[in-house]
Protein backbone atom coordinates (compact mmCIF):
# COMPACT_ATOMS: atom_id res chain seq x y z
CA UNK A 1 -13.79 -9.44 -2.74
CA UNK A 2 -10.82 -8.52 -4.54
CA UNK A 3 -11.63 -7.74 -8.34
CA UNK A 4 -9.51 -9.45 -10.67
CA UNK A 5 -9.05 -6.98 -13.19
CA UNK A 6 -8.30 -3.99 -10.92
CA UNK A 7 -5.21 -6.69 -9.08
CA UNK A 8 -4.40 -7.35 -12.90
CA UNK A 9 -4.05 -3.50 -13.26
CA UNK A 10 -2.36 -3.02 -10.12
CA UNK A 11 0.57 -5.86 -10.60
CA UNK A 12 1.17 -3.97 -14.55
CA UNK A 13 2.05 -0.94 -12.34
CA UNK A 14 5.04 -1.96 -11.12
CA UNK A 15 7.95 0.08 -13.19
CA UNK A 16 9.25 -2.25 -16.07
CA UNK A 17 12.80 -0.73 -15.44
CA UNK A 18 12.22 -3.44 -11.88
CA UNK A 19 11.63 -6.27 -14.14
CA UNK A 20 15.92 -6.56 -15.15
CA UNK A 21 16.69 -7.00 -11.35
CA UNK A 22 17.93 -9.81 -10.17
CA UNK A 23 16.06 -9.55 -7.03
CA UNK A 24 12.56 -9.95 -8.62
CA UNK A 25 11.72 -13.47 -9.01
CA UNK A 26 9.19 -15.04 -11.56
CA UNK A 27 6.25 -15.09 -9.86
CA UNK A 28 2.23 -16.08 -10.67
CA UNK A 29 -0.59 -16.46 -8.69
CA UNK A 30 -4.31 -16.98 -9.14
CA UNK A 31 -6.87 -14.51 -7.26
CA UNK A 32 -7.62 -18.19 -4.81
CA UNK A 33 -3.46 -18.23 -4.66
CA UNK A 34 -3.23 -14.69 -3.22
CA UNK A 35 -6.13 -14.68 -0.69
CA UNK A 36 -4.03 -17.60 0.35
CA UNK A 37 -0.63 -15.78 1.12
CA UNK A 38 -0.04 -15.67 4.43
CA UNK A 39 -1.66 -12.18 6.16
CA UNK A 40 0.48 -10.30 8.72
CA UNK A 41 -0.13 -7.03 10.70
CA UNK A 42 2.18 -3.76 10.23
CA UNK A 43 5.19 -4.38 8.35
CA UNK A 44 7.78 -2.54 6.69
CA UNK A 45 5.70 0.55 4.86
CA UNK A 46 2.53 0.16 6.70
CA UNK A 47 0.92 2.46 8.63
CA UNK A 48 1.11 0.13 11.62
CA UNK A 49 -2.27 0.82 12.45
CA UNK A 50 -4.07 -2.17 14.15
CA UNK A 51 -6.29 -4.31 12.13
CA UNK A 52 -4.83 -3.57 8.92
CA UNK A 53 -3.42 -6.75 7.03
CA UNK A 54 -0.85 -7.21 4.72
CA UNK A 55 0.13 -9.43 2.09
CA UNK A 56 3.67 -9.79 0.43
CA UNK A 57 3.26 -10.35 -3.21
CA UNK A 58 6.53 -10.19 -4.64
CA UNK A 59 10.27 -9.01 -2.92
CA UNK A 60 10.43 -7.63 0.80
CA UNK A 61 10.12 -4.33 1.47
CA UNK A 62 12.16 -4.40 4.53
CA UNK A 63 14.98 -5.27 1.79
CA UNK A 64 16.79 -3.76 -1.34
CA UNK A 65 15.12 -4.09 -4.41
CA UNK A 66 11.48 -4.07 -5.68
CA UNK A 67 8.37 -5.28 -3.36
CA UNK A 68 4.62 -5.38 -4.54
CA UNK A 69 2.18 -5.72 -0.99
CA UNK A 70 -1.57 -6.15 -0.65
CA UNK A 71 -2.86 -4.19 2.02
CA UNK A 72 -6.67 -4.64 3.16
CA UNK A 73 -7.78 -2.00 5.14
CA UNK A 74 -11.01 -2.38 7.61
CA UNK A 75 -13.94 0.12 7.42
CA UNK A 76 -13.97 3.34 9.15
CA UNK A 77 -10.05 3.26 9.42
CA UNK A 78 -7.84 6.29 9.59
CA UNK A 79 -3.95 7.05 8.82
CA UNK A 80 -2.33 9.97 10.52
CA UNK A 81 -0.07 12.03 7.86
CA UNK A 82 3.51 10.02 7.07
CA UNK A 83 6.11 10.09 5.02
CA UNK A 84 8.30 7.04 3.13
CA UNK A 85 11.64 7.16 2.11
CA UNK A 86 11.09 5.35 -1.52
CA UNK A 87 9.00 6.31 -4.19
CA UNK A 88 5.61 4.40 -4.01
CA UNK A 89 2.70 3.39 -6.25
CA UNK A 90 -0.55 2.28 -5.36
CA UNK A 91 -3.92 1.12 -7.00
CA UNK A 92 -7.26 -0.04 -5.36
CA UNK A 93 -8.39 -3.15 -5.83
CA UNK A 94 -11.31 -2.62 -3.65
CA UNK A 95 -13.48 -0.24 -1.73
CA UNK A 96 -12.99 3.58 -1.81
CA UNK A 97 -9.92 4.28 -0.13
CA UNK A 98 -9.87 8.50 0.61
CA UNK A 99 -6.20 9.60 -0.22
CA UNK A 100 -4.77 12.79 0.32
CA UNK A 101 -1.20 14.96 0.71
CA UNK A 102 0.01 17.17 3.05
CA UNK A 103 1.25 17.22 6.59
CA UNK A 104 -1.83 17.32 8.26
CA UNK A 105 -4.64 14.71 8.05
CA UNK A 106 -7.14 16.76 6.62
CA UNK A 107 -10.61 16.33 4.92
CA UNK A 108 -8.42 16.96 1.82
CA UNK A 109 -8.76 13.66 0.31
CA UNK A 110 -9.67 12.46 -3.40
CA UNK A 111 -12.04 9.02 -3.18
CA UNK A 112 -10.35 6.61 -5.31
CA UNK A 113 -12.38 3.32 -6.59
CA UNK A 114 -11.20 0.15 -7.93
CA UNK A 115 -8.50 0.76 -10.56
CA UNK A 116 -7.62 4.23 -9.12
CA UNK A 117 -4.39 4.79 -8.90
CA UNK A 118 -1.83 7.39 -6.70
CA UNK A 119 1.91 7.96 -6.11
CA UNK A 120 3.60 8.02 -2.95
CA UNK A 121 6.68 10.39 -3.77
CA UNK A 122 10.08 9.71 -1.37
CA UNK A 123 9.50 12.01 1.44
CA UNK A 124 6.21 13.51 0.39
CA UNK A 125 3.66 13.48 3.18
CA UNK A 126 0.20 11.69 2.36
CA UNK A 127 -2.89 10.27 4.39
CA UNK A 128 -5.99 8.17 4.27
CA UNK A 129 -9.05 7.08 5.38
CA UNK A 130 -11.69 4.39 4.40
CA UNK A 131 -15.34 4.96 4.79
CA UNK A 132 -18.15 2.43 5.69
CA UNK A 133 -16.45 -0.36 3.53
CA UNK A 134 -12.90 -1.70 3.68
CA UNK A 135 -10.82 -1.10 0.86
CA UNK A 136 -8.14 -3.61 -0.71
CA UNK A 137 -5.14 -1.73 -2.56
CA UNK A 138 -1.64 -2.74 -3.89
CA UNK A 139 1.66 -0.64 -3.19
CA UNK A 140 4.82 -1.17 -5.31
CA UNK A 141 8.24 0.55 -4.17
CA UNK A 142 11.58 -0.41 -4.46
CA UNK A 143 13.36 -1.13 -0.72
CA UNK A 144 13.85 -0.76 1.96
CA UNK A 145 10.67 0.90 2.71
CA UNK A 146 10.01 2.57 5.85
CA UNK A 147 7.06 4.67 7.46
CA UNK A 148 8.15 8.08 9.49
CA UNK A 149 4.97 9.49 11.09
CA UNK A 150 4.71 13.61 10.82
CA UNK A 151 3.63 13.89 14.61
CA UNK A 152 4.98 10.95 16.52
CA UNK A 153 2.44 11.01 18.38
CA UNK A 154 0.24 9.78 15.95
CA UNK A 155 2.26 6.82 15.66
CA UNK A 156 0.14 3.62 16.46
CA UNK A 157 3.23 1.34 17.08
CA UNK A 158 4.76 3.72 19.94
């Protein structure tokens, strides 16, 4: 279940510079209205890994401007090393999501709880892994987004 106050925490992250742009819309929605947002597969920033779901909370990320997605991430899930072209910032809403940088998906990770948060810097390699539980987390960027893979072969949507 998604905690309130950690999705509280997590919306308060996005940069308050966003909040002039025309492109972000007034937008507010209960805990009940957000579990019922419609839930898609891979999209623009997402790992593309199969059984992941995504939410779209505010703006696109396939788009210019700023976007704000929910991503819940099954158990015992792993993301190769990858790389995005904006800056990103993330907190956990739920679970303990294992995050880590570098270009190789290492044991290198930090375990971050609800209300930890982590930055995604433009073209800075990063990975992640969830353990026994699934993990819930929020990701604010400013578009487009995009997700470049360091080994392509570890690409899940080639």
């Amino acid at each position: 279940m998604i905690a309130r106050g950690a999705l509280l925490l997590a919306m308060a992250a996005v940069p308050a510079a966003t909040s002039s742009n025309p492109a972000l819309q007034p937008r507010r929605l209960t805990h009940a209205e957000v579990l019922a947002l419609p839930s898609t597969g891979a999209g623009a920033g997402t790992s593309g890994i199969a059984g992941i779901r995504t939410r779209v909370l505010a703006g696109d990320p396939a788009a210019s401007g700023p976007y704000t997605i929910l991503l819940s991430v099954p158990a015992n899930t792993r993301i190769a090393a990858h790389r995005h072209r904006d800056d990103r910032v993330a907190t956990i809403v739920s679970g303990t999501w294992h995050f880590g940088y570098g270009t190789v998906a290492d044991d290198g990770t930090k375990a971050l709880g609800p209300g930890g948060f982590y930055t995604e810097p433009a073209g800075m390699s990063h990975f992640a892994r969830t353990g026994a539980e699934p993990v819930t987390l929020t990701i604010h960027g400013f578009g487009p987004t995009d997700t470049e893979y360091e080994t392509p072969s570890a690409d899940p949507r080639r």
